[in-house]
N, C-alpha and C. Protein backbone atom coordinates (compact mmCIF):
# COMPACT_ATOMS: atom_id res chain seq x y z
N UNK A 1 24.98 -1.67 5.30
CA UNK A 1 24.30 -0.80 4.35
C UNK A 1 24.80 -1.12 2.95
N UNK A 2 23.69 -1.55 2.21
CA UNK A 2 24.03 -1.79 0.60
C UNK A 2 24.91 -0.31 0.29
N UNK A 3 26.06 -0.33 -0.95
CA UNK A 3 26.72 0.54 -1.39
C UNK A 3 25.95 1.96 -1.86
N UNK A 4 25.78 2.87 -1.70
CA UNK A 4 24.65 3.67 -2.29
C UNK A 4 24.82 4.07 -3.93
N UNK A 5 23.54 4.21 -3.97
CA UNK A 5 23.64 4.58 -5.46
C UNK A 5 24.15 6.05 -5.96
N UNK A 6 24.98 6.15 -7.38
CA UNK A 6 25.52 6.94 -7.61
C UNK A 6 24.34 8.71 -7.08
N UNK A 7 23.15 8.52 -7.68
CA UNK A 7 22.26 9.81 -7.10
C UNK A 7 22.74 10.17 -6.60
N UNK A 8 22.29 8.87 -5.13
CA UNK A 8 22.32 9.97 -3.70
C UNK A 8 23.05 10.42 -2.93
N UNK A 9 24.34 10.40 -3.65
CA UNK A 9 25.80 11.49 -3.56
C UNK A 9 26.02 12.60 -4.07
N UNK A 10 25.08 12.67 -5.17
CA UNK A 10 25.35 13.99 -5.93
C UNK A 10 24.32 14.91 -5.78
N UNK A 11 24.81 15.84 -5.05
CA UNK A 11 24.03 16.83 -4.47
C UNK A 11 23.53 17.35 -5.42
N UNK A 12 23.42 17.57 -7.04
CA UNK A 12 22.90 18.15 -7.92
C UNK A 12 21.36 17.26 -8.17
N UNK A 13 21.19 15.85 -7.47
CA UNK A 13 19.96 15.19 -7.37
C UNK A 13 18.99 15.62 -6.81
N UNK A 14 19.32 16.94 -5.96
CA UNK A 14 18.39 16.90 -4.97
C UNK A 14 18.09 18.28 -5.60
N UNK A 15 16.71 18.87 -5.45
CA UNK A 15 15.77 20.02 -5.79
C UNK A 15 15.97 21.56 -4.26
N UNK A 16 16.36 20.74 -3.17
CA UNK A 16 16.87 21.68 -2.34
C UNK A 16 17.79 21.47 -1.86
N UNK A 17 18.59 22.83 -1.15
CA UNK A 17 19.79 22.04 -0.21
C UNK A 17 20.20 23.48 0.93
N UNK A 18 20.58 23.24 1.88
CA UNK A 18 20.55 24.43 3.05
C UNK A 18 21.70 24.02 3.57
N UNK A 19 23.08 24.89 3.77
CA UNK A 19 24.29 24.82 4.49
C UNK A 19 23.48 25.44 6.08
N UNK A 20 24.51 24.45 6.90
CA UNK A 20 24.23 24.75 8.42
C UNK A 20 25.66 24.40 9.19
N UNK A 21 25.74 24.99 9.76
CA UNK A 21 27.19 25.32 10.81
C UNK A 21 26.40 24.16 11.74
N UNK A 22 28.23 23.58 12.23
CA UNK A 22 28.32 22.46 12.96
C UNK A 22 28.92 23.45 13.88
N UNK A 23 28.81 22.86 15.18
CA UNK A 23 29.41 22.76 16.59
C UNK A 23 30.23 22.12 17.10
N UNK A 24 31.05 23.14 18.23
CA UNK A 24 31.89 22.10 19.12
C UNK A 24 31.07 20.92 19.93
N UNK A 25 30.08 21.17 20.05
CA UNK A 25 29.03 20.70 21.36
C UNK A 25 28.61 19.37 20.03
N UNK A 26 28.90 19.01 18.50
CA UNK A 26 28.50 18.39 18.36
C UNK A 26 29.11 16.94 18.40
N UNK A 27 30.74 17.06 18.41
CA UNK A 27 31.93 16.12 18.46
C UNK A 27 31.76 15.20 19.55
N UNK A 28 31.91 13.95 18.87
CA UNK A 28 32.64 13.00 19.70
C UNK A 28 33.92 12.69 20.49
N UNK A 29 34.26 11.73 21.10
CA UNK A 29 35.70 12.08 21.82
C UNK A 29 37.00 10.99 20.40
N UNK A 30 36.26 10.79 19.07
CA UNK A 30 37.03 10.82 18.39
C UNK A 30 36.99 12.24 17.63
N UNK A 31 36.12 13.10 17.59
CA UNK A 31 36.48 14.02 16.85
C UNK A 31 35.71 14.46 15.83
N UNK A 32 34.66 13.79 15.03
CA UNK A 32 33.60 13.52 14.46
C UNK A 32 32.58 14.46 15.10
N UNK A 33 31.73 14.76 13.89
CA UNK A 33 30.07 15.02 14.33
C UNK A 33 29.40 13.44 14.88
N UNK A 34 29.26 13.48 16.11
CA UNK A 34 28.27 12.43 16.87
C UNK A 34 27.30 12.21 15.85
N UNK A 35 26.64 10.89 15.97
CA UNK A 35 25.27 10.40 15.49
C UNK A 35 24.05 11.14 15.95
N UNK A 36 24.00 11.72 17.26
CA UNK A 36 22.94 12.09 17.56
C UNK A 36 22.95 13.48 16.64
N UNK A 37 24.15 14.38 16.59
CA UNK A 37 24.20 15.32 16.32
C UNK A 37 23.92 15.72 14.73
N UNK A 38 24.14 14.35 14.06
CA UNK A 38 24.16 14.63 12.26
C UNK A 38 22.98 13.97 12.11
N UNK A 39 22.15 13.46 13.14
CA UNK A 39 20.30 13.03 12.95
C UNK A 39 19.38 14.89 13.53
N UNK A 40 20.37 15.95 14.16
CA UNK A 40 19.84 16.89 14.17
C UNK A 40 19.82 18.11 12.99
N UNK A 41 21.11 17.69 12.35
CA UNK A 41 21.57 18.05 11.08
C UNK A 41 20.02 17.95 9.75
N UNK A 42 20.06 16.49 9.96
CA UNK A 42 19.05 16.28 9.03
C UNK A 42 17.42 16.81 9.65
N UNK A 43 17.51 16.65 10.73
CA UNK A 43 16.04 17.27 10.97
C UNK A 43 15.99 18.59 10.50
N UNK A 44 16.68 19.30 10.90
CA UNK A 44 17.08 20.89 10.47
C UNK A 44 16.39 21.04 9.33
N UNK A 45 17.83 20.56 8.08
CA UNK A 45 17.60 20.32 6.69
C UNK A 45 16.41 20.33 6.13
N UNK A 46 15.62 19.27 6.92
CA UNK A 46 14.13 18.43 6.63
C UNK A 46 13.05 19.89 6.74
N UNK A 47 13.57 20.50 8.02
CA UNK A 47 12.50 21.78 8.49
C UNK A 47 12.45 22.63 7.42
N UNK A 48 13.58 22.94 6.73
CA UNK A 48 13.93 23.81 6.25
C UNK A 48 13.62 23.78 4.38
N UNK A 49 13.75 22.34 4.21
CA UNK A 49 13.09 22.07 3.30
C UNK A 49 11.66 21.89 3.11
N UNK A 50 10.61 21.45 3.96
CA UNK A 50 9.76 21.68 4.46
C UNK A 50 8.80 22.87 4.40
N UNK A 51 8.94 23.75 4.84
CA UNK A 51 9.25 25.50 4.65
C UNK A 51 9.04 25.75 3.41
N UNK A 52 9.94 25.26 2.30
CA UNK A 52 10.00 25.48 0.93
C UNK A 52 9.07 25.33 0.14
N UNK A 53 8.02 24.27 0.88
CA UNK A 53 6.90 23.61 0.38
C UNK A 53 6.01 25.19 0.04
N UNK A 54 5.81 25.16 -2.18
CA UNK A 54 4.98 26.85 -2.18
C UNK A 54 4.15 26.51 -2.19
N UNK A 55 2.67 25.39 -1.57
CA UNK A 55 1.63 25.30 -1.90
C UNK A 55 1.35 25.06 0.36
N UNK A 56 -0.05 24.97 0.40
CA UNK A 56 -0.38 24.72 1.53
C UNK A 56 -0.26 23.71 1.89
N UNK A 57 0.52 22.93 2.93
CA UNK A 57 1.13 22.22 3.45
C UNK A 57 -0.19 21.03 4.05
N UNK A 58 -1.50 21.35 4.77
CA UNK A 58 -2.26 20.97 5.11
C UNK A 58 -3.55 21.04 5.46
N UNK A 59 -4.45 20.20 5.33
CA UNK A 59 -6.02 21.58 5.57
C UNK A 59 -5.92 21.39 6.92
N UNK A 60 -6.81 22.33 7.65
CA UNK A 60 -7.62 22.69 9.01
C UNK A 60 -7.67 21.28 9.53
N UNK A 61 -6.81 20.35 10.83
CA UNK A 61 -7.10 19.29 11.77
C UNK A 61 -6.56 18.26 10.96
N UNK A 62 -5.64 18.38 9.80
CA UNK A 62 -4.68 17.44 9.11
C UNK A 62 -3.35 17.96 9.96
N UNK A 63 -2.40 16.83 10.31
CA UNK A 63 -0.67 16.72 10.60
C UNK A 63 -0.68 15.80 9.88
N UNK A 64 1.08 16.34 9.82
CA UNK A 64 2.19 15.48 9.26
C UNK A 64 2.66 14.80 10.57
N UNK A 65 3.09 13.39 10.31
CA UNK A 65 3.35 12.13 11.31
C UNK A 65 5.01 11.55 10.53
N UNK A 66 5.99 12.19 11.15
CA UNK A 66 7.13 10.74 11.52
C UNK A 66 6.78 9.69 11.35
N UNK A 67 6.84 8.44 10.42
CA UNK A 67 6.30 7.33 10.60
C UNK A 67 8.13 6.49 11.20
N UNK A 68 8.86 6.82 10.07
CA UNK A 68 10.38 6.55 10.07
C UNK A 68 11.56 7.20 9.75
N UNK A 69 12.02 6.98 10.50
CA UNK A 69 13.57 7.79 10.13
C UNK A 69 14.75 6.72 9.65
N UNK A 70 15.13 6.82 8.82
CA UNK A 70 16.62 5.98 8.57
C UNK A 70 18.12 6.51 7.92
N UNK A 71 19.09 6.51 9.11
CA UNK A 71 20.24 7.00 8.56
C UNK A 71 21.25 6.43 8.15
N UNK A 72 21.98 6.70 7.14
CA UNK A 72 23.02 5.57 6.76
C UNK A 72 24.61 6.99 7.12
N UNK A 73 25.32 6.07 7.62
CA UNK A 73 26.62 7.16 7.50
C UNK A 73 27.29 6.64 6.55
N UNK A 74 28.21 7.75 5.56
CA UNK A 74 28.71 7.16 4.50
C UNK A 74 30.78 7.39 4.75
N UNK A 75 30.55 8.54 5.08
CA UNK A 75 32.21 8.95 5.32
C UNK A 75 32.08 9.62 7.04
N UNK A 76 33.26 10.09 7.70
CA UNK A 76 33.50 10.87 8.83
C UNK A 76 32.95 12.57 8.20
N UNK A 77 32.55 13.27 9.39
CA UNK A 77 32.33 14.20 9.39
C UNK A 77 32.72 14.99 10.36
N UNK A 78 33.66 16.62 10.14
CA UNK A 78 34.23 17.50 11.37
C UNK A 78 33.40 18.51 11.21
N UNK A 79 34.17 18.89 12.98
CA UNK A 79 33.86 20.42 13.18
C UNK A 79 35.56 21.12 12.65
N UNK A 80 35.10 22.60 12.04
CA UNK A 80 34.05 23.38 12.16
C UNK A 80 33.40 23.32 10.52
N UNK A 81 34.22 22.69 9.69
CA UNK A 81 33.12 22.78 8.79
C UNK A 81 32.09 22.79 8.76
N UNK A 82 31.03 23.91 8.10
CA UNK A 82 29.62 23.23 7.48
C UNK A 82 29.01 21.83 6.87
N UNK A 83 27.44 22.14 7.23
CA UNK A 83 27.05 20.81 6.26
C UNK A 83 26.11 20.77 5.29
N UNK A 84 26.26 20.76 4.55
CA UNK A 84 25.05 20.99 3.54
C UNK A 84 24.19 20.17 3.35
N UNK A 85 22.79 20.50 3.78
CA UNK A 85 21.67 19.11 4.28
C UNK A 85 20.90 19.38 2.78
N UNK A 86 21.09 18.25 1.81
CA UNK A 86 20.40 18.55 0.53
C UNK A 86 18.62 17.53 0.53
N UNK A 87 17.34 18.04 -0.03
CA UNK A 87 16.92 17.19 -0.02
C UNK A 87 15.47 17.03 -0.85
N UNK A 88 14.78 16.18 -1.30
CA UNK A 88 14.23 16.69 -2.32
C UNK A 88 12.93 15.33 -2.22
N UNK A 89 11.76 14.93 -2.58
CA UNK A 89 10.85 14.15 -2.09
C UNK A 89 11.21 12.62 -2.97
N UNK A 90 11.23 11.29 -2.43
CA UNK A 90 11.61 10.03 -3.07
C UNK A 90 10.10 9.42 -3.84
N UNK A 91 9.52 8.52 -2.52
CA UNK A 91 8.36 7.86 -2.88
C UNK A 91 6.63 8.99 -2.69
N UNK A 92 6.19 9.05 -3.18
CA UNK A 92 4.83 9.64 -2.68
C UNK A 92 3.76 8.50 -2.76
N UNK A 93 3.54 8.26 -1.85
CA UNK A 93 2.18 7.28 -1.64
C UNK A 93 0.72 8.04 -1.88
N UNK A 94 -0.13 7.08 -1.07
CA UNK A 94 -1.73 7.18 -0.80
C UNK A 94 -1.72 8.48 -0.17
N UNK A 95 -1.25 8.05 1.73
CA UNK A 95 -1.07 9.01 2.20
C UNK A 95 0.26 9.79 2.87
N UNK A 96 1.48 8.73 2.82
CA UNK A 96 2.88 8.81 2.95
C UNK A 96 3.47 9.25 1.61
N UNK A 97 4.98 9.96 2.34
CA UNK A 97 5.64 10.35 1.35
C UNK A 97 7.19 10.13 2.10
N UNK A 98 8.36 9.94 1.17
CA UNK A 98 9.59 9.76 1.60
C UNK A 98 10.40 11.36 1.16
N UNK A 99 11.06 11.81 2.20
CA UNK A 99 11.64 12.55 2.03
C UNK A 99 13.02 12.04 1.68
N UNK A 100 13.74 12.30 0.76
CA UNK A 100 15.06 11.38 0.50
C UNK A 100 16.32 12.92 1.02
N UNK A 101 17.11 13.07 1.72
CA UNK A 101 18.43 13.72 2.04
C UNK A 101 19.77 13.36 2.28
N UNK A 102 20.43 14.05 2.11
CA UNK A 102 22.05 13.85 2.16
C UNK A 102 22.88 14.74 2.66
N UNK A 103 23.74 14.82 3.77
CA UNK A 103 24.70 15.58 3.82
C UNK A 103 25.92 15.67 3.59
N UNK A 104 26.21 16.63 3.29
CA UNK A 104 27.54 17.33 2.09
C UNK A 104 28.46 17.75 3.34
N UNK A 105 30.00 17.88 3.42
CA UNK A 105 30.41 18.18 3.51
C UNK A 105 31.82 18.48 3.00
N UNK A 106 32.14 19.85 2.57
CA UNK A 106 33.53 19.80 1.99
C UNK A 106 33.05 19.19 0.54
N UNK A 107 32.27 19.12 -0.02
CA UNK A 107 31.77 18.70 -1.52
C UNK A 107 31.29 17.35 -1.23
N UNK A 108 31.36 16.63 -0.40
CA UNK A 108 31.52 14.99 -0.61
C UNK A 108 30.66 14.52 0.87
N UNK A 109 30.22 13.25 0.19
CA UNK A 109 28.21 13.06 1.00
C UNK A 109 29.15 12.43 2.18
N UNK A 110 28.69 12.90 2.92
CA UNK A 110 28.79 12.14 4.32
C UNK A 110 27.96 11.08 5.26
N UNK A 111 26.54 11.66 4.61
CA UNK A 111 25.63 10.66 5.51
C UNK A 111 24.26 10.75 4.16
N UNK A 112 23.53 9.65 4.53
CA UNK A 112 22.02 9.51 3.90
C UNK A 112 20.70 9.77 5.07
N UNK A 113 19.65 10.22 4.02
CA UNK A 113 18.61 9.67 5.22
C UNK A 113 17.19 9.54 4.15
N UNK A 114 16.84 8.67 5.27
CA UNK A 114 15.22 9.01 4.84
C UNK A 114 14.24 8.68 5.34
N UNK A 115 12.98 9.55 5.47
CA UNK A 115 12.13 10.08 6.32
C UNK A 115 11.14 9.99 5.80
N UNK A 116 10.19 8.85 6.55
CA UNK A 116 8.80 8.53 5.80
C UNK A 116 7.81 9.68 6.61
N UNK A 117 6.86 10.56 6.25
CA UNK A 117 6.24 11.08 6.82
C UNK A 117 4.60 10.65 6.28
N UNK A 118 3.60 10.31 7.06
CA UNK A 118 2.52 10.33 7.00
C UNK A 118 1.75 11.65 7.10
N UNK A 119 0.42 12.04 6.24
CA UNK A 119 -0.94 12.63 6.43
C UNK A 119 -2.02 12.53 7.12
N UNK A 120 -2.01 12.94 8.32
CA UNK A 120 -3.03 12.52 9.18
C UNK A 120 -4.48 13.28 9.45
N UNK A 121 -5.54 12.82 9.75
CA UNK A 121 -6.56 13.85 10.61
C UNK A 121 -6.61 12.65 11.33
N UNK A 122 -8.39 13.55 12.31
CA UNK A 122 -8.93 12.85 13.64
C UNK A 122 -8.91 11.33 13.49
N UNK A 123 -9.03 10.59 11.92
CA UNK A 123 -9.54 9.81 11.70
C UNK A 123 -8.28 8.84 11.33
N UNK A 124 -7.41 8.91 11.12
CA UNK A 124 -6.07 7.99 11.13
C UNK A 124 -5.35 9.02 9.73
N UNK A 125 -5.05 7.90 9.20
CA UNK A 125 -4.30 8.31 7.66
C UNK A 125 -4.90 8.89 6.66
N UNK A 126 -4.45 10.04 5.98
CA UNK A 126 -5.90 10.56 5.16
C UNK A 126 -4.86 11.07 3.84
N UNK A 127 -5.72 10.82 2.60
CA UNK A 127 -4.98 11.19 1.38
C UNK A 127 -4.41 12.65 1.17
N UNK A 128 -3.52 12.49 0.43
CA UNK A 128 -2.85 13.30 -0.24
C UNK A 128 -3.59 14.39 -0.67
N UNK A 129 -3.71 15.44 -0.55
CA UNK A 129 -4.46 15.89 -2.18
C UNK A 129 -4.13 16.54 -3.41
N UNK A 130 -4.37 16.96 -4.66
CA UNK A 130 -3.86 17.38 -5.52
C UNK A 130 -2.74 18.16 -5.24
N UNK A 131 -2.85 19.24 -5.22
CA UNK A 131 -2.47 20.28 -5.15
C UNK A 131 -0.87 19.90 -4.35
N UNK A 132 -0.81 19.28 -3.03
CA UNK A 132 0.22 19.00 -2.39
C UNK A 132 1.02 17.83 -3.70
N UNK A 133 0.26 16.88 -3.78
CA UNK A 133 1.24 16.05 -4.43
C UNK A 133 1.07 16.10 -5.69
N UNK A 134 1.24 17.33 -6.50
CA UNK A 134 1.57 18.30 -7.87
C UNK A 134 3.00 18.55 -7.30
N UNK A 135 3.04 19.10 -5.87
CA UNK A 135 4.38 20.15 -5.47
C UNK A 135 5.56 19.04 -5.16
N UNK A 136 4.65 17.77 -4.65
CA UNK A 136 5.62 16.71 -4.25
C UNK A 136 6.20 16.34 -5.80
N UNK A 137 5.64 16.01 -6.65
CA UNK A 137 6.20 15.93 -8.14
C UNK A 137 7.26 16.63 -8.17
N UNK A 138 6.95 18.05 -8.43
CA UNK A 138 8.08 18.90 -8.65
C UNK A 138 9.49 19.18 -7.89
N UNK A 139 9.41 18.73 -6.60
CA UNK A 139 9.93 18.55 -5.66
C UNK A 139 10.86 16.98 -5.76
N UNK A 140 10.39 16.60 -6.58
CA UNK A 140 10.95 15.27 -6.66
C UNK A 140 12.74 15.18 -6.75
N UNK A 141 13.30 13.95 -6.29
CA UNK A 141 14.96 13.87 -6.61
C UNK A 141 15.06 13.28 -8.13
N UNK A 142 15.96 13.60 -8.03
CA UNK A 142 16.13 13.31 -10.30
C UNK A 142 17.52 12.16 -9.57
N UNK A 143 16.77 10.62 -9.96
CA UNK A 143 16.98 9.82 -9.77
C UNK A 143 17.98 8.63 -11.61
N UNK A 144 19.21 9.77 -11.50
CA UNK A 144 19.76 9.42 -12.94
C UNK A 144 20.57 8.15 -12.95
């Protein structure tokens, strides 16, 4: 993984951010939050940011589609600390958009991610429309 850029460490980049309690059930037998467990972290985060969205999310027989997920780990992460899943929108396409996130722990980023999500109806990939990607604007990471 290329070195990350100064941003997407600083949780003040991101437009949202949601603390969530870690688990015993999430540790490895070194001691760590598992991989599987800090890719549930970020889904969370993602839901939750998601949620936040103040405009209507989709018309009548439109979903949102997972296209990709990509995680980078940056430092170790324990239990029982919290994690603070920060996250705020990267690229906005045609009909894709990148969700860009990070988790915090103890002040200091532990992991990256990012999450291409597609716009779908019956008919495959379908545009954006105003109104959503006005909110995706505002929603945007402040990329300094």
């Amino acid at each position: 993984m290329p070195r990350p850029e100064s941003w997407q460490t600083d949780i003040n980049s991101y437009p949202f951010a949601h603390p969530t309690e870690t688990r015993f059930a999430d540790v490895d037998m070194l001691g760590h939050i598992n991989n599987v467990a800090m890719a549930g972290l970020f889904e969370h985060g993602r839901g939750k940011f998601n949620h936040a969205i103040s405009v209507e999310r989709r018309s009548e027989g439109q979903r949102w589609l997972i296209a990709a997920v990509k995680l980078d780990y940056i430092a170790e992460s324990y239990f029982p600390e919290p994690v603070v899943i920060a996250s705020g929108i990267g690229r906005i396409g045609n009909s894709s958009w990148d969700i860009y996130s990070a988790a915090f722990q103890q002040d200091k980023c532990v992991a990256l991610c990012v999450t291409t999500i597609v716009l779908t109806d019956k008919n495959g990939p379908t545009p954006i429309g105003d109104e959503l990607r006005a909110e995706f604007e505002r929603l945007k990471v402040a990329k300094a």
